[in-house]
Protein backbone atom coordinates (compact mmCIF):
# COMPACT_ATOMS: atom_id res chain seq x y z
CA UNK A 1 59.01 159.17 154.85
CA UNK A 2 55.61 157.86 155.94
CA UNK A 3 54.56 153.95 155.68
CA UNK A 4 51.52 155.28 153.83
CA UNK A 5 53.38 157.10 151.36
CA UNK A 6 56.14 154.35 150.26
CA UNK A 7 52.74 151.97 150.45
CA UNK A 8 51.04 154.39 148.19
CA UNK A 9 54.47 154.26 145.93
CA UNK A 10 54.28 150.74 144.86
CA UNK A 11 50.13 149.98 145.17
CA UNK A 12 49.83 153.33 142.38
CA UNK A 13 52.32 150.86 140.35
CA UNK A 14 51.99 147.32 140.56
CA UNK A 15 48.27 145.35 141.36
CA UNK A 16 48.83 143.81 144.43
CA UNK A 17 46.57 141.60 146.74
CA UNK A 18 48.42 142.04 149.93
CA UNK A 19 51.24 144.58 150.64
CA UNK A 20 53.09 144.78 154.25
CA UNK A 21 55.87 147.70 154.15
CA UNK A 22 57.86 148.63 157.86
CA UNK A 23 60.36 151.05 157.49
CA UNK A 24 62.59 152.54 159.92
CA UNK A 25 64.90 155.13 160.02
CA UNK A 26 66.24 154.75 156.10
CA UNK A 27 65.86 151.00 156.05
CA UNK A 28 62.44 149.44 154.21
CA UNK A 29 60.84 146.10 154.44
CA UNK A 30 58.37 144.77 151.87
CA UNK A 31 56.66 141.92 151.64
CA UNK A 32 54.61 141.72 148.25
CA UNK A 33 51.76 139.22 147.58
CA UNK A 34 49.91 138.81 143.94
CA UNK A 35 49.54 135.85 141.50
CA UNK A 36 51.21 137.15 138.93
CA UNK A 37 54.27 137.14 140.58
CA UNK A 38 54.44 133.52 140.57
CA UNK A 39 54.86 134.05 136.70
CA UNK A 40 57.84 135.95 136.94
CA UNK A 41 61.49 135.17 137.75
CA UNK A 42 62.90 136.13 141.46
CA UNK A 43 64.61 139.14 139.59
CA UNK A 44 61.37 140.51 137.64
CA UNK A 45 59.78 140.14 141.18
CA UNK A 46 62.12 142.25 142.86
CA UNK A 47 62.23 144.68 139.60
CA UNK A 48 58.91 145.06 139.68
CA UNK A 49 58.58 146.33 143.36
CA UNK A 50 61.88 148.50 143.75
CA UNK A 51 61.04 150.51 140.40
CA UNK A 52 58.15 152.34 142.05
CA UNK A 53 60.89 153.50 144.74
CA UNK A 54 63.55 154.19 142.69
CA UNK A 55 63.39 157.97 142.93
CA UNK A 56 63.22 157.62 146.91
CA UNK A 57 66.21 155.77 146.67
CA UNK A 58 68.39 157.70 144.36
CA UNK A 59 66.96 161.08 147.01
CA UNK A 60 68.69 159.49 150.03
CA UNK A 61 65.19 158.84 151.69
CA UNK A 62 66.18 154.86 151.12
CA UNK A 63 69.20 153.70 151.98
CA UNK A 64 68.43 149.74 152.02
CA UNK A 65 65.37 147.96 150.62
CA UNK A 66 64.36 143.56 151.65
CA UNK A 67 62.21 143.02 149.21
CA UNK A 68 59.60 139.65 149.63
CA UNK A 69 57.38 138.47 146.87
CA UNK A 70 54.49 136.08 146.86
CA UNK A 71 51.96 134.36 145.02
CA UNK A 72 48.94 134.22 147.50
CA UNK A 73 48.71 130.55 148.11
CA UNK A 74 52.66 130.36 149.12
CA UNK A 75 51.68 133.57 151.33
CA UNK A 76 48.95 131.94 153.09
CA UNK A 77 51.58 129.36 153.95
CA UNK A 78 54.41 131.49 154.69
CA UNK A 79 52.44 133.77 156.86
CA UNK A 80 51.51 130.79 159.46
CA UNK A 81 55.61 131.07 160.20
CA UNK A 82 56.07 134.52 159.65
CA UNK A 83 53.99 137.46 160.67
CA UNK A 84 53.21 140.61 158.46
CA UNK A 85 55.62 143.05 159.67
């Protein structure tokens, strides 16, 4: 599966400001960044970015998802430590 298409997955579902995906082989990074995460708990913020790739998962195409979530003033902090993948 393309970057572009699991990128496509979760931008045609959630409103994000920033979204960094690396995936390789059956393994998928994601590192989310919108304000309204900040108004959800750590397990809504998860929820909300593995639904869009449920069906990817249950298919096999996914085998293990790290999911990330900011709000974009803890990103702009976070990001002078750790670069976008």
């Amino acid at each position: 599966m393309e970057i572009s298409a699991i990128e496509k997955l979760i931008n045609d579902a959630v409103a994000l400001d920033e979204l960094h995906v690396k995936f390789d082989g059956s393994q998928c990074t994601v590192i989310a960044v919108a304000d309204f995460l900040g108004e959800l708990s750590r397990v809504k913020r998860q929820q909300a970015i593995y639904s869009p790739l449920a069906q990817v998962i249950n298919d096999g195409i996914i085998h293990a998802v790290t999911i990330k979530t900011f709000t974009t003033s803890d990103w702009q902090r976070e990001k002078m430590f750790n670069l976008p993948l």
